[in-house]
N, C-alpha and C. Protein backbone atom coordinates (compact mmCIF):
# COMPACT_ATOMS: atom_id res chain seq x y z
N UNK A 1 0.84 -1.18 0.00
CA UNK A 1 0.00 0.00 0.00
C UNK A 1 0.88 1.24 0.00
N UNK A 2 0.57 2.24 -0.98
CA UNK A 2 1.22 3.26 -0.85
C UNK A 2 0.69 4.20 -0.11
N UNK A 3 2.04 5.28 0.39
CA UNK A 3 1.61 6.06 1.65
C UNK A 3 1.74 7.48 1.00
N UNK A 4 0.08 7.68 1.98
CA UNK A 4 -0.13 9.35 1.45
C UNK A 4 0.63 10.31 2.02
N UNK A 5 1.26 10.86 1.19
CA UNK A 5 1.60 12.13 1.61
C UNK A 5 0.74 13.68 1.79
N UNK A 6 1.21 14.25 2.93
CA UNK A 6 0.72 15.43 3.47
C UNK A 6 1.68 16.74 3.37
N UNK A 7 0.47 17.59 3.12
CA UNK A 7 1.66 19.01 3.34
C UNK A 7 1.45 19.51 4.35
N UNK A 8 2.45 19.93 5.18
CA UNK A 8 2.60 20.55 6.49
C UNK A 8 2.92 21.99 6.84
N UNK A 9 2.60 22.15 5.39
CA UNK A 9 3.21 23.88 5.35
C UNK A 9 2.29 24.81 5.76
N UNK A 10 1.03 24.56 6.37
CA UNK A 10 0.20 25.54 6.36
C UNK A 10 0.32 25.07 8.36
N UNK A 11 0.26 24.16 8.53
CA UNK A 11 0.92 24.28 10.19
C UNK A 11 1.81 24.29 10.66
N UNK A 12 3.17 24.46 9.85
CA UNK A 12 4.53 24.66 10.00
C UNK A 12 4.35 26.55 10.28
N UNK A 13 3.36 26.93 9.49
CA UNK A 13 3.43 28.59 9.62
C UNK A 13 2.53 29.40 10.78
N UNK A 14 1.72 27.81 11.13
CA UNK A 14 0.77 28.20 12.00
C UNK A 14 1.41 27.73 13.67
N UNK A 15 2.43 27.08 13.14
CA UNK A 15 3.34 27.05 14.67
C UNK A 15 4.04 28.47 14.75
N UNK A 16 5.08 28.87 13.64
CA UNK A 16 5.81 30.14 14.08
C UNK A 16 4.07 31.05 14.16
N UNK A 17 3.65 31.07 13.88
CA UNK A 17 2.79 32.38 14.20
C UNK A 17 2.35 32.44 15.35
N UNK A 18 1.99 31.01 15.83
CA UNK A 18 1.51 31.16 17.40
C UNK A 18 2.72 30.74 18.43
N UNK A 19 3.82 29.92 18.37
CA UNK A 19 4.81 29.56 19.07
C UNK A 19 6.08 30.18 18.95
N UNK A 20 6.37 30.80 17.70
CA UNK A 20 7.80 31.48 17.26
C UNK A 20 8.56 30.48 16.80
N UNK A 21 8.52 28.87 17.23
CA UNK A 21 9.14 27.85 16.86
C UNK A 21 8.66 26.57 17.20
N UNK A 22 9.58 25.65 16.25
CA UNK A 22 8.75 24.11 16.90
C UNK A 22 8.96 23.37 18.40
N UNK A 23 10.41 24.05 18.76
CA UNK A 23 10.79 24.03 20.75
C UNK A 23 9.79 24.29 21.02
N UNK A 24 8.99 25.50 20.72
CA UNK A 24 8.38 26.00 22.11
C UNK A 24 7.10 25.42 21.98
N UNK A 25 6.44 24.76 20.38
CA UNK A 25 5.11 24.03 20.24
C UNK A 25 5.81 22.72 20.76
N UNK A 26 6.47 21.86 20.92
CA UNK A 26 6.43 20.97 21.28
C UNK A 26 6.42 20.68 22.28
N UNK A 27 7.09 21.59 23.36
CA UNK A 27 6.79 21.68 24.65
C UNK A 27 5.66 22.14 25.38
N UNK A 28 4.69 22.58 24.82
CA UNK A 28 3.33 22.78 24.22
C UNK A 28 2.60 21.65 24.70
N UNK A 29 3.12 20.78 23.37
CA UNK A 29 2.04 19.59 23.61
C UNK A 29 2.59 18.39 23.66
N UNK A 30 3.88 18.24 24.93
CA UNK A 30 3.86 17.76 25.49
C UNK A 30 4.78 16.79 24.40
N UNK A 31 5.73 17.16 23.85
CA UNK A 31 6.72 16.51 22.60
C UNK A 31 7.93 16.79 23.04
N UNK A 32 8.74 16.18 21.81
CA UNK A 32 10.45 16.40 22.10
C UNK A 32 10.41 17.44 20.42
N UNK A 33 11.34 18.55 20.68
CA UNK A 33 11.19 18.94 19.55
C UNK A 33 11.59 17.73 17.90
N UNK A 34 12.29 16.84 18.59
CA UNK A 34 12.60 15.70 17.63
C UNK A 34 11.38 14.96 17.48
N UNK A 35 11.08 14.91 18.09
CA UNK A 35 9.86 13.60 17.24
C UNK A 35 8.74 14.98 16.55
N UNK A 36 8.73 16.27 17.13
CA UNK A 36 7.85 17.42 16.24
C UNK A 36 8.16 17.25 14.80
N UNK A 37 9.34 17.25 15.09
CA UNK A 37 10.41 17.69 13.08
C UNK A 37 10.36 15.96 12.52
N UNK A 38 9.94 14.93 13.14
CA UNK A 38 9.69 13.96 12.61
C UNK A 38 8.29 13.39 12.51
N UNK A 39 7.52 14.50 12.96
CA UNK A 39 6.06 14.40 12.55
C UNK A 39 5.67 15.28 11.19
N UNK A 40 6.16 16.10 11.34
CA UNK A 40 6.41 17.19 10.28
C UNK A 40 6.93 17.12 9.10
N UNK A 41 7.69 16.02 9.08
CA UNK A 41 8.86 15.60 7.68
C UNK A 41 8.13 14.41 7.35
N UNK A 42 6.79 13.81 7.83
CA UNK A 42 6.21 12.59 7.68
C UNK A 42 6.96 11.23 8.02
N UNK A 43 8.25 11.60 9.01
CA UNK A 43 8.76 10.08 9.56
C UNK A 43 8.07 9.37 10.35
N UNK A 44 7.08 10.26 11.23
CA UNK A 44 6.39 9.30 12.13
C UNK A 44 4.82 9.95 12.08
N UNK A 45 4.03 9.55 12.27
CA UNK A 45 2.27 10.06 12.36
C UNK A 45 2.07 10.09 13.37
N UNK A 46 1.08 11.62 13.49
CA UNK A 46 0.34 12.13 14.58
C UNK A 46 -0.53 11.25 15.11
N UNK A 47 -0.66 11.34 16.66
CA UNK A 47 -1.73 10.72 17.44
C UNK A 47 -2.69 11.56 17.55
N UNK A 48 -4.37 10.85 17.55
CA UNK A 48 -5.18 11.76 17.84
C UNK A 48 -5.17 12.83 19.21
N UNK A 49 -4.14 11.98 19.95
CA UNK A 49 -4.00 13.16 21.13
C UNK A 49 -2.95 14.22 20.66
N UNK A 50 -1.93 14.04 20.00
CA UNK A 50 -1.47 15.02 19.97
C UNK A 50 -2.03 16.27 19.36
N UNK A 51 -2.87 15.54 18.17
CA UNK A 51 -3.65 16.95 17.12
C UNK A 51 -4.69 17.49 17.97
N UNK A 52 -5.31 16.98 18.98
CA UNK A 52 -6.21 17.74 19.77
C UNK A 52 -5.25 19.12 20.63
N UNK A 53 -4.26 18.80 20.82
CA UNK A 53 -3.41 19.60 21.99
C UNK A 53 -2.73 20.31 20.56
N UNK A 54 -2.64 19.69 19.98
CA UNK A 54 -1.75 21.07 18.78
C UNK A 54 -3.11 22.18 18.67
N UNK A 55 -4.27 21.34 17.93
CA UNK A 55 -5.26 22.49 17.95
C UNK A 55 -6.01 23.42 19.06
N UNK A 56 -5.22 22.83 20.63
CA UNK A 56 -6.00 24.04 21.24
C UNK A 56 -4.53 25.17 21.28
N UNK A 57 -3.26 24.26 21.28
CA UNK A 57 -1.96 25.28 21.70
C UNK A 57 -2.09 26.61 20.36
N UNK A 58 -2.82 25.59 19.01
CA UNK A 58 -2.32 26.54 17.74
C UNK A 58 -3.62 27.49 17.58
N UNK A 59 -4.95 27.28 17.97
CA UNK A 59 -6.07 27.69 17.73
C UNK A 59 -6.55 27.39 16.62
N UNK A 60 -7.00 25.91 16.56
CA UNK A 60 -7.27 25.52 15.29
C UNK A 60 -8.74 25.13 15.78
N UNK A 61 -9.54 25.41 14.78
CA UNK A 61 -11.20 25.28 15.02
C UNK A 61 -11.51 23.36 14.71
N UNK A 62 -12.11 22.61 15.16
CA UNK A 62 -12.41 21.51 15.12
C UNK A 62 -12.80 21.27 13.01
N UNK A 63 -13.32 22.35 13.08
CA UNK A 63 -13.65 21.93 11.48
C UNK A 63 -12.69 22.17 10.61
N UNK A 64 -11.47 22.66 11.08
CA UNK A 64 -10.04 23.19 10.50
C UNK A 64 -9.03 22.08 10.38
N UNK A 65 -9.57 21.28 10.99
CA UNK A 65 -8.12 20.18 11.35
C UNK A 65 -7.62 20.01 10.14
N UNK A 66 -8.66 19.40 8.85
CA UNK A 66 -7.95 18.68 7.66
C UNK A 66 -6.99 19.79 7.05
N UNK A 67 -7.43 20.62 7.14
CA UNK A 67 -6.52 21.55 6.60
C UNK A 67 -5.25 21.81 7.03
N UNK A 68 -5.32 21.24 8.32
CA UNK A 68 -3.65 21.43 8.69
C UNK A 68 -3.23 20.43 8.82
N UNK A 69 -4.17 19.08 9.15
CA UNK A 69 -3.09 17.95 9.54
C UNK A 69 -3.02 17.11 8.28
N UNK A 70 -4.09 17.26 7.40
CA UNK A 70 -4.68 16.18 6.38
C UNK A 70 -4.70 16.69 4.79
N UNK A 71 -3.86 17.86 5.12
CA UNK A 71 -4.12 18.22 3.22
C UNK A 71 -2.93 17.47 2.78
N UNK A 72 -3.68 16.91 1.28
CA UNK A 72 -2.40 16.01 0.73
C UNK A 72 -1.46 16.60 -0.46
N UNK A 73 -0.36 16.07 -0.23
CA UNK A 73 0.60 17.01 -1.23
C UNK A 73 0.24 16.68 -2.39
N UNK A 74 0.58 17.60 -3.08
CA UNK A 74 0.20 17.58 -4.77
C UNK A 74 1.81 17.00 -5.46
């Protein structure tokens, strides 16, 4: 089975806008900034707990999620 890829660029911008960086979101929600930049680069996949705690740290609206966690790269 091939694996979908995601773009992360629209919550990569929505971390510096609300965190200044991925240190300070990951400590946020409760991450190592390493496994952040390896969620982010698609080495490892988000838990539904973590995307709940990203979307209250980032202010992401419940009906917003796909757009940040789930849009697929072109």
């Amino acid at each position: 089975m091939e694996r979908i890829g995601f773009d992360y660029s629209r919550l990569r911008g929505r971390i510096v806008e609300k965190c200044g960086n991925i240190e300070t979101f990951a400590k946020l929600i409760d991450i190592t900034p390493t496994t952040a930049g390896r969620k982010l680069s698609e080495k490892s996949s988000w838990t539904q707990d973590e995307i709940i705690k990203a979307c209250h740290v980032l202010d992401i609206a419940a009906n917003d999620i796909t757009e940040y966690f789930f849009c697929r790269a072109s």
